[in-house]
C-alpha atoms as a PDB file:
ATOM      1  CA  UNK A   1      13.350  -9.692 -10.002  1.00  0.00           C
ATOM      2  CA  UNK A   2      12.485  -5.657 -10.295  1.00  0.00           C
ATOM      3  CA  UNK A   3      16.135  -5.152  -9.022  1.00  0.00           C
ATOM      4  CA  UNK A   4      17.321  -7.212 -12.002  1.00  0.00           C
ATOM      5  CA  UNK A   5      15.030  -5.414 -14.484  1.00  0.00           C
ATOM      6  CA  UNK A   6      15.566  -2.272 -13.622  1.00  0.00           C
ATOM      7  CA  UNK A   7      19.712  -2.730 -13.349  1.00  0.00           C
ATOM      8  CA  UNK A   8      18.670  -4.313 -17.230  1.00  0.00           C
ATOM      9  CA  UNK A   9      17.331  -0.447 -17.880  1.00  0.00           C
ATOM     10  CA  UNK A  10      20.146   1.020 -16.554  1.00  0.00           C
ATOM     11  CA  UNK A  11      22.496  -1.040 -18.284  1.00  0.00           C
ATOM     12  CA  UNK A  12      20.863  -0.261 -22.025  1.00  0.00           C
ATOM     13  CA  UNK A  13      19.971   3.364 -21.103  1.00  0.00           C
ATOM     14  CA  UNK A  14      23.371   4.241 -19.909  1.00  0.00           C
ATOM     15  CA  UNK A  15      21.551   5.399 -16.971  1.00  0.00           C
ATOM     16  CA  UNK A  16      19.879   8.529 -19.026  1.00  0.00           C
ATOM     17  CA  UNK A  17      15.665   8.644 -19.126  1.00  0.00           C
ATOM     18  CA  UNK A  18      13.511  10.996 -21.544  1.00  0.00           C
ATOM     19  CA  UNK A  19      11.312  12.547 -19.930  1.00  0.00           C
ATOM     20  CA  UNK A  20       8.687   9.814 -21.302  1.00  0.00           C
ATOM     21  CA  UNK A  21      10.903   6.869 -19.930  1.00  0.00           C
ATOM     22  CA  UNK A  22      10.945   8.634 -16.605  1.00  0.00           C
ATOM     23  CA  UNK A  23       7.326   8.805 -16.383  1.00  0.00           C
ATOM     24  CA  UNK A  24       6.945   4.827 -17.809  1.00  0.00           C
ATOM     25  CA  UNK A  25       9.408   3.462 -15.343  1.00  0.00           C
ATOM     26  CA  UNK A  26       7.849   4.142 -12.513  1.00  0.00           C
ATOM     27  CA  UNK A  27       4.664   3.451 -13.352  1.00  0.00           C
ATOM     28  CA  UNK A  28       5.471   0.008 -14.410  1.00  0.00           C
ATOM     29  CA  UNK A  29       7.426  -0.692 -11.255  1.00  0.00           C
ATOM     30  CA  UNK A  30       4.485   0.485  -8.876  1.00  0.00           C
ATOM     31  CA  UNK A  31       1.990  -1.382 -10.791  1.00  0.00           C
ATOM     32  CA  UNK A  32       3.459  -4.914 -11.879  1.00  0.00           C
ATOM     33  CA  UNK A  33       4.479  -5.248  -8.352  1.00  0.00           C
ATOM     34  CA  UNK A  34       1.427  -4.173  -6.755  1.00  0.00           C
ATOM     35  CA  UNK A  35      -0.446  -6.554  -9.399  1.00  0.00           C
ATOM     36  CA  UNK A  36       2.103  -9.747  -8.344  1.00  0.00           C
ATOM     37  CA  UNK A  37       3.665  -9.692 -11.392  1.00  0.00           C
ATOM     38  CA  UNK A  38       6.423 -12.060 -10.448  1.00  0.00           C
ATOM     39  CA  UNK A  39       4.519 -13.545  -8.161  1.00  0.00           C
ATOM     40  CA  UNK A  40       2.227 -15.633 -10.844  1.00  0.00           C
ATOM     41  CA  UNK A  41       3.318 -18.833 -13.049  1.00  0.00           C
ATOM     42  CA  UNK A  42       7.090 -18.554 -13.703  1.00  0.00           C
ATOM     43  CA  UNK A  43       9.219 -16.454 -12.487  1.00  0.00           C
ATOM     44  CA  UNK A  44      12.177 -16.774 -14.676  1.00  0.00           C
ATOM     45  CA  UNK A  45       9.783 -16.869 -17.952  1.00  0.00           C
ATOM     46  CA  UNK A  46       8.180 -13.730 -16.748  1.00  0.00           C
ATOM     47  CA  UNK A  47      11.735 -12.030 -16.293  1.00  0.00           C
ATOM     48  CA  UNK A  48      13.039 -12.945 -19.489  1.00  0.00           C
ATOM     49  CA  UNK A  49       9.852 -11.446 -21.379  1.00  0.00           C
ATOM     50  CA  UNK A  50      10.490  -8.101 -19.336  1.00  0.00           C
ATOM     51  CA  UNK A  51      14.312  -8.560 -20.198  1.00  0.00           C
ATOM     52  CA  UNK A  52      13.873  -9.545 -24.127  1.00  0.00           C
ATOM     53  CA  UNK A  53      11.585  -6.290 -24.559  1.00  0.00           C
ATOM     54  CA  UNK A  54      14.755  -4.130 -22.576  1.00  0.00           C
ATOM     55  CA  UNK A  55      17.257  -5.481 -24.468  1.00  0.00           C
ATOM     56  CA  UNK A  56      15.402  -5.686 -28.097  1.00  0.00           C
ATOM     57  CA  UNK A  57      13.866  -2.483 -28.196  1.00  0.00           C
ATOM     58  CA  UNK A  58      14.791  -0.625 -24.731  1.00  0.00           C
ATOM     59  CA  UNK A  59      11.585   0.705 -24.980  1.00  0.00           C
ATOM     60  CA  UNK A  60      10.524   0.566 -21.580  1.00  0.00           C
ATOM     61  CA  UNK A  61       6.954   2.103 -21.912  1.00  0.00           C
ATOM     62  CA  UNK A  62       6.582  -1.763 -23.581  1.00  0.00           C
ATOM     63  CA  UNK A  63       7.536  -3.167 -20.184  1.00  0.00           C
ATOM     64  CA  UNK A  64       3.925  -2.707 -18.945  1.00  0.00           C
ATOM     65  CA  UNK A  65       2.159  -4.682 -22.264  1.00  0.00           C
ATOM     66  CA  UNK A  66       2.725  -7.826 -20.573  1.00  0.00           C
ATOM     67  CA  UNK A  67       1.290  -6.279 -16.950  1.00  0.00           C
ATOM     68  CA  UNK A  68      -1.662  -5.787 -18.958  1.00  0.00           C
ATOM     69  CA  UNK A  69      -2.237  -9.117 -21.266  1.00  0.00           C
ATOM     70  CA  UNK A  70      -0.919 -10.751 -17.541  1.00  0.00           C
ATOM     71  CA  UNK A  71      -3.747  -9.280 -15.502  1.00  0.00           C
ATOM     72  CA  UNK A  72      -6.272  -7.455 -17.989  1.00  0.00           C
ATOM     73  CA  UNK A  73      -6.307  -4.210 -16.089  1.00  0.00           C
ATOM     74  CA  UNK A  74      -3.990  -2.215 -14.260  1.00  0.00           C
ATOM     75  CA  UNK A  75      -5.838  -0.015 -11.512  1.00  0.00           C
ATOM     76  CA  UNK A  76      -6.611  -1.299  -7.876  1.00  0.00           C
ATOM     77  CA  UNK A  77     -10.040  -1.958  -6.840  1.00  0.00           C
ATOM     78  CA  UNK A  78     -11.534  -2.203  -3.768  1.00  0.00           C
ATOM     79  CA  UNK A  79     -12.135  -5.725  -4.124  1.00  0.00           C
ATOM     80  CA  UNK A  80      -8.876  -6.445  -4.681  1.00  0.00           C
ATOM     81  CA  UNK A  81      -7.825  -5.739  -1.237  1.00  0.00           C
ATOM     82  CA  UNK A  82     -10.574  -8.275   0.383  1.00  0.00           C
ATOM     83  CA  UNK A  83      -8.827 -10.797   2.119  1.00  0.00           C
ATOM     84  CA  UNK A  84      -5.247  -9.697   1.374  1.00  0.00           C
ATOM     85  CA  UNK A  85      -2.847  -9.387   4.453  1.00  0.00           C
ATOM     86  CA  UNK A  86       0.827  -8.205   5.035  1.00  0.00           C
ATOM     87  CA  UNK A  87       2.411 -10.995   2.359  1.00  0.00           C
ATOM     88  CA  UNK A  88       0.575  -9.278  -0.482  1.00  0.00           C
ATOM     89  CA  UNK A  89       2.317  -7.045  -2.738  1.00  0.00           C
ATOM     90  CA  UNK A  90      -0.315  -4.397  -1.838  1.00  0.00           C
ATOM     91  CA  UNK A  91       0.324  -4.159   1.388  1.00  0.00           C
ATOM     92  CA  UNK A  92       4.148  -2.300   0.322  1.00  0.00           C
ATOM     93  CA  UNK A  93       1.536  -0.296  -2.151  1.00  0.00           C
ATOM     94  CA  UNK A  94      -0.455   0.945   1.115  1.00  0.00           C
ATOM     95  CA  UNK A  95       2.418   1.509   3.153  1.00  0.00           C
ATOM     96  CA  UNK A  96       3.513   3.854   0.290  1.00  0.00           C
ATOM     97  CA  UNK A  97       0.483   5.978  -0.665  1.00  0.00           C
ATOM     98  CA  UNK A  98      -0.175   6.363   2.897  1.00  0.00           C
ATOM     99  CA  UNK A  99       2.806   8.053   3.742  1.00  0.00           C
ATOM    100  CA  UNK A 100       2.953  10.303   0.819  1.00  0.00           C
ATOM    101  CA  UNK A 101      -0.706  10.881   1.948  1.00  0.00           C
ATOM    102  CA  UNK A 102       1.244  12.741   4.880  1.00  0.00           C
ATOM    103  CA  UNK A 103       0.085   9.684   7.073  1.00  0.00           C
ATOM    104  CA  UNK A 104       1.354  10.507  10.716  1.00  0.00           C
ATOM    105  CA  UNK A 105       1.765   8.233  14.133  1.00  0.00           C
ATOM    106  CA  UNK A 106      -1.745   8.913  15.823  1.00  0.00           C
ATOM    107  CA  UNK A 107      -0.141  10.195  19.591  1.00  0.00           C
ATOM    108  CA  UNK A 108       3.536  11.583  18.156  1.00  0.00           C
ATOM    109  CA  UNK A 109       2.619  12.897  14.918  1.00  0.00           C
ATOM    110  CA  UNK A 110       5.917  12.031  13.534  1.00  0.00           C
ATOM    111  CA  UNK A 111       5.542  11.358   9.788  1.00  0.00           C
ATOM    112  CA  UNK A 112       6.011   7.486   8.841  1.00  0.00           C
ATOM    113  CA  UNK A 113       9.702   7.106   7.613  1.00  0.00           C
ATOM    114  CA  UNK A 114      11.194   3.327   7.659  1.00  0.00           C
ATOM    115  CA  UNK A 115      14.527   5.468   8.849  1.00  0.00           C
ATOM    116  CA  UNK A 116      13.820   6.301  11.931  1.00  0.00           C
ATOM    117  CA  UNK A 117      16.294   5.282  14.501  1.00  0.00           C
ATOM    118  CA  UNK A 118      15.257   5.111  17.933  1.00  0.00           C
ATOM    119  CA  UNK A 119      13.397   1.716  18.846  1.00  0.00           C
ATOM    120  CA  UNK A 120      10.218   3.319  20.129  1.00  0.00           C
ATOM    121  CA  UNK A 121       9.642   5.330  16.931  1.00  0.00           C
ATOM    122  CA  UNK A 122       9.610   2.069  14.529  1.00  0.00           C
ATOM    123  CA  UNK A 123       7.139   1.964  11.933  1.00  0.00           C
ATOM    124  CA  UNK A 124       4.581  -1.080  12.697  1.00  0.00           C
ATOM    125  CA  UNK A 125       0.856  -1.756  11.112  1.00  0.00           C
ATOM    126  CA  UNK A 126      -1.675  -1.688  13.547  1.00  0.00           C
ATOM    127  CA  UNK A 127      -4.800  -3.586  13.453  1.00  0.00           C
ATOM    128  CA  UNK A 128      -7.524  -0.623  13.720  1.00  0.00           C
ATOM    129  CA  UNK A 129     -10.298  -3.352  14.875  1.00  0.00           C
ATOM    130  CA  UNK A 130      -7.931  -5.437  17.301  1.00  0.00           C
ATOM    131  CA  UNK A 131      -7.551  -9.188  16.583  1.00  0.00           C
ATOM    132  CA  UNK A 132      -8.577 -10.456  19.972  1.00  0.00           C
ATOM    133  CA  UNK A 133     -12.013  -8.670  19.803  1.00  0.00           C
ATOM    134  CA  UNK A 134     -12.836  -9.868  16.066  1.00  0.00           C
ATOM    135  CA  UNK A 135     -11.894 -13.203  17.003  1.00  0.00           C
ATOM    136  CA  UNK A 136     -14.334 -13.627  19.841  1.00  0.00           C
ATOM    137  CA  UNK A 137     -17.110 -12.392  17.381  1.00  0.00           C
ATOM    138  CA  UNK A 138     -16.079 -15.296  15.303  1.00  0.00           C
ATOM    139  CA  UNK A 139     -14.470 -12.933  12.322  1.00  0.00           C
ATOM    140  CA  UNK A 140     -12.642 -15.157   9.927  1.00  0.00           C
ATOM    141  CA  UNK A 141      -8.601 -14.560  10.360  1.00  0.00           C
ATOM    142  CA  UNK A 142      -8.488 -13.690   6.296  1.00  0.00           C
ATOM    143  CA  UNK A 143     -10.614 -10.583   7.022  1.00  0.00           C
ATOM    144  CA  UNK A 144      -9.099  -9.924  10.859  1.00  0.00           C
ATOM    145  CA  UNK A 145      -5.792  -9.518   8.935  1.00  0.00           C
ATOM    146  CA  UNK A 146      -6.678  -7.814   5.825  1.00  0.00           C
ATOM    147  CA  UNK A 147      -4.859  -4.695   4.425  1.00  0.00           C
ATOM    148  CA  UNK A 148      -7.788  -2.592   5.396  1.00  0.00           C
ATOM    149  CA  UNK A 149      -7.771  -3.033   8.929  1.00  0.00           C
ATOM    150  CA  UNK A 150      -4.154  -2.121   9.189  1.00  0.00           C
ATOM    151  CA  UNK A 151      -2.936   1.305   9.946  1.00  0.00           C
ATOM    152  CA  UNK A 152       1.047   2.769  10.063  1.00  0.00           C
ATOM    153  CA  UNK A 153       2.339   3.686  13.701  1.00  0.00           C
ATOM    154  CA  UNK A 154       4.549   3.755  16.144  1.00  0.00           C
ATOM    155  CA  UNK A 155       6.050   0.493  17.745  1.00  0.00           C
ATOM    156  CA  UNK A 156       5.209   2.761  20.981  1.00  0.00           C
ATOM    157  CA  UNK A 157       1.419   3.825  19.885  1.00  0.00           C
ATOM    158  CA  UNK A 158       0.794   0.713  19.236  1.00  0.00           C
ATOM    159  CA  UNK A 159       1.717  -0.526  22.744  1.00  0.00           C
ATOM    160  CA  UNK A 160      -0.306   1.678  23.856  1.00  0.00           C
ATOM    161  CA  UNK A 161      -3.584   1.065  21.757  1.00  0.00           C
ATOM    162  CA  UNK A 162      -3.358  -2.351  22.840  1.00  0.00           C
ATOM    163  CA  UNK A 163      -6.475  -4.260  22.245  1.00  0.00           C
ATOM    164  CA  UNK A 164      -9.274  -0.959  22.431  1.00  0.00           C
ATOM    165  CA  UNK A 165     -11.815  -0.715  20.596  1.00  0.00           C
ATOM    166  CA  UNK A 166     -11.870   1.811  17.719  1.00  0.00           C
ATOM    167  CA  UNK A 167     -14.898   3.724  19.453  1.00  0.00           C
ATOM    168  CA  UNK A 168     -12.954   4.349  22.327  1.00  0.00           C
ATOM    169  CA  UNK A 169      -9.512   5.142  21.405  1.00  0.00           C
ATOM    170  CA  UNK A 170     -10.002   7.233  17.937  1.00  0.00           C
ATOM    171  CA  UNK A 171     -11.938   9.980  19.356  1.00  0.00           C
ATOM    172  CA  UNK A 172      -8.736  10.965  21.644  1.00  0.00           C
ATOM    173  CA  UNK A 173      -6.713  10.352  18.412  1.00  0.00           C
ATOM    174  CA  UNK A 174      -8.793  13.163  16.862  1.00  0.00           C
ATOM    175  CA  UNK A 175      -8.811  15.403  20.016  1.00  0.00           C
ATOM    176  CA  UNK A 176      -4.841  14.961  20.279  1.00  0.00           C
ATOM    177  CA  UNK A 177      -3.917  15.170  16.455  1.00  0.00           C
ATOM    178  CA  UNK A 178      -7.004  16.744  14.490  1.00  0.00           C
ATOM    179  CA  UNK A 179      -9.236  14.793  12.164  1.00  0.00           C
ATOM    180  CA  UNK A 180      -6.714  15.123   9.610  1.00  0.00           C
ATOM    181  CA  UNK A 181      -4.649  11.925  11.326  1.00  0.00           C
ATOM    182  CA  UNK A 182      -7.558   9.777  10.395  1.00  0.00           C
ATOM    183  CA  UNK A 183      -7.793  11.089   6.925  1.00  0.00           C
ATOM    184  CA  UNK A 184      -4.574  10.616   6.349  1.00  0.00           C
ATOM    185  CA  UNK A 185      -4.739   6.589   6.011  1.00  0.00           C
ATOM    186  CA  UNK A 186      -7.786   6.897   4.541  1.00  0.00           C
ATOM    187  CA  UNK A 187      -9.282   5.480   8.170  1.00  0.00           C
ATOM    188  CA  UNK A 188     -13.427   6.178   8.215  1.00  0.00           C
ATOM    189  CA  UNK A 189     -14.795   8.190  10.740  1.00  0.00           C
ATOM    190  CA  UNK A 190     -18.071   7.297  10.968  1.00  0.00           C
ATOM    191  CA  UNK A 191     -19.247   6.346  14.260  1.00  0.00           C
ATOM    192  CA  UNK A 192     -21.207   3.438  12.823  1.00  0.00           C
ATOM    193  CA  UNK A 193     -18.827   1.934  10.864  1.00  0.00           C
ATOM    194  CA  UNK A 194     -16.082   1.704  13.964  1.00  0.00           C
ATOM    195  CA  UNK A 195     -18.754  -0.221  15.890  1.00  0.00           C
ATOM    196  CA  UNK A 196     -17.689  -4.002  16.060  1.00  0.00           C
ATOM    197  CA  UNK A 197     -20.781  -5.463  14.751  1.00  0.00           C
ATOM    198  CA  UNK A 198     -20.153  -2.982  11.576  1.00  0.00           C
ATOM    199  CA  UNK A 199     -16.401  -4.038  10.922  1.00  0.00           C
ATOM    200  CA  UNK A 200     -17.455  -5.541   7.201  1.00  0.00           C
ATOM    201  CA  UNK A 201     -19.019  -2.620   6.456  1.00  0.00           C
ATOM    202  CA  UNK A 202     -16.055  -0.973   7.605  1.00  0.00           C
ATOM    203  CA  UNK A 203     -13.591  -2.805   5.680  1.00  0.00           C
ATOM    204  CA  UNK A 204     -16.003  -2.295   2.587  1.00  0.00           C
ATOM    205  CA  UNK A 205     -16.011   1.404   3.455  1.00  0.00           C
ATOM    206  CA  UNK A 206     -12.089   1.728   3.783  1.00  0.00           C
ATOM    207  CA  UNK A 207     -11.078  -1.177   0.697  1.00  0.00           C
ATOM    208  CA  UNK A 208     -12.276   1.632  -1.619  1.00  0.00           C
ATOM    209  CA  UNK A 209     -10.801   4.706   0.316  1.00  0.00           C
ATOM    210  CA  UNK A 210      -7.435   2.857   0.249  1.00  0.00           C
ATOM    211  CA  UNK A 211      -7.868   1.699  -3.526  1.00  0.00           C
ATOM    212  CA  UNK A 212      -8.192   5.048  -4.471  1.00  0.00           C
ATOM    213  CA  UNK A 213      -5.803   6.540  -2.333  1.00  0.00           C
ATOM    214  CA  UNK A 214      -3.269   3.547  -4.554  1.00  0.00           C
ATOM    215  CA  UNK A 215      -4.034   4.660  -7.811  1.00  0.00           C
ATOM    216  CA  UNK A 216      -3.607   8.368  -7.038  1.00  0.00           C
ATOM    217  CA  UNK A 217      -0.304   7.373  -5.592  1.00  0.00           C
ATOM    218  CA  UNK A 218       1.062   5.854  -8.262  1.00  0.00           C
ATOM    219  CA  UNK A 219      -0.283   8.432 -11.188  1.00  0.00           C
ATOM    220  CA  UNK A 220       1.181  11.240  -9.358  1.00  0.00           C
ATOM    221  CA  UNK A 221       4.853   9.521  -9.341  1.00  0.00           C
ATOM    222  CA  UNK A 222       4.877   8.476 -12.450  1.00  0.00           C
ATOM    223  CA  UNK A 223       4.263  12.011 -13.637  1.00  0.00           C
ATOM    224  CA  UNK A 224       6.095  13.739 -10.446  1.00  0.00           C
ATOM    225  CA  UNK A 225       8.903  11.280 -12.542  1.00  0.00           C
ATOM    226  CA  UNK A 226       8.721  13.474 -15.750  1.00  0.00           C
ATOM    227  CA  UNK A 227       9.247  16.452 -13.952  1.00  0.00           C
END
């Protein structure tokens, strides 16, 4: 549906932006999909209202009037994120921030690209808290699978964290890469938090890091857009 809107754009716009529609553009794209915009009631009603406003007016700063009357606010917040897995539209949103965070693989330090070509070096979210320990402490699967116990490695780190436990394989993390790997997605290092019997508190802890780390993300490309 984007793909349609956006080939809508280029169609009125002959492909040309002001500097204004440059910044708009992108900022309505990151947000209405990271807020389901498609995703809620009907599809093909929802597209038409984006398409009516492109083809009416081509204002496309307009485009994000119906994001708002739609959802009533536009930001991510932290609560957002409880309970929302890989099929939610902010899990693309993480995956995004996080790598122009400068998010790295935790043993290679090779920066997350969805290009990379050999087998070993494929992108993959890793559950920080692993699934088979939450689920033997009786952890509902909504929160075992929840954006904020996912991290972005390797196919081949994430082999090799298997099923640890955070205490015991982030500290070599940090001794192999720096601290800065962990701050990077936004992953808490506070001793207590990685315990198991913390992992709520954790997931409280890194909803917000991560909502914030969203918003920043999509501010700065909307005006890196301008430029």
């Amino acid at each position: 549906m984007f793909v349609i809107a956006l080939a809508a754009v280029s169609r009125v716009k002959d492909n040309k932006l002001t500097k204004e529609e440059s910044r708009a553009l992108p900022y309505w794209l990151l947000t209405a999909n990271a807020r389901g915009r498609y995703s809620r009631g009907s599809t093909e009603t929802l597209l038409n209202e984006d398409l009516a406003i492109i083809f009416r007016s081509g204002d496309v700063a307009a485009l994000i009037d119906p994001v708002k009357r739609q959802f009533g606010r536009l930001h991510i917040e932290a609560d957002d994120l409880a309970g929302r897995g890989v099929n939610s539209p902010l899990f693309s949103l993480a995956y995004l921030a996080l790598k122009d965070a400068g998010a790295k693989d935790w043993f290679s330090g090779l920066g997350l690209s969805l290009t990379h070509q050999a087998k070993l070096h494929f992108i993959q979210w890793h559950h920080i808290f692993p699934k088979s320990l939450l689920k033997d402490r009786q952890y509902e699967t909504g929160e075992i699978n929840e954006i904020a116990n996912m991290a972005f490695i390797t196919g081949q780190t994430n082999r090799r964290l298997s099923n640890k436990e955070p205490t015991t394989y982030l500290p070599g993390i940090i001794a192999k890469q720096g601290q800065e790997s962990l701050d990077a997605q936004h992953v808490p290092s506070d001793p207590d938090l990685l315990k198991l019997e913390n992992y709520r508190a954790f997931l409280k802890a890194r909803r917000g890091a991560l909502a914030a780390c969203m918003n920043e993300f999509i501010a700065k490309k909307a005006g890196d857009a301008g430029k």
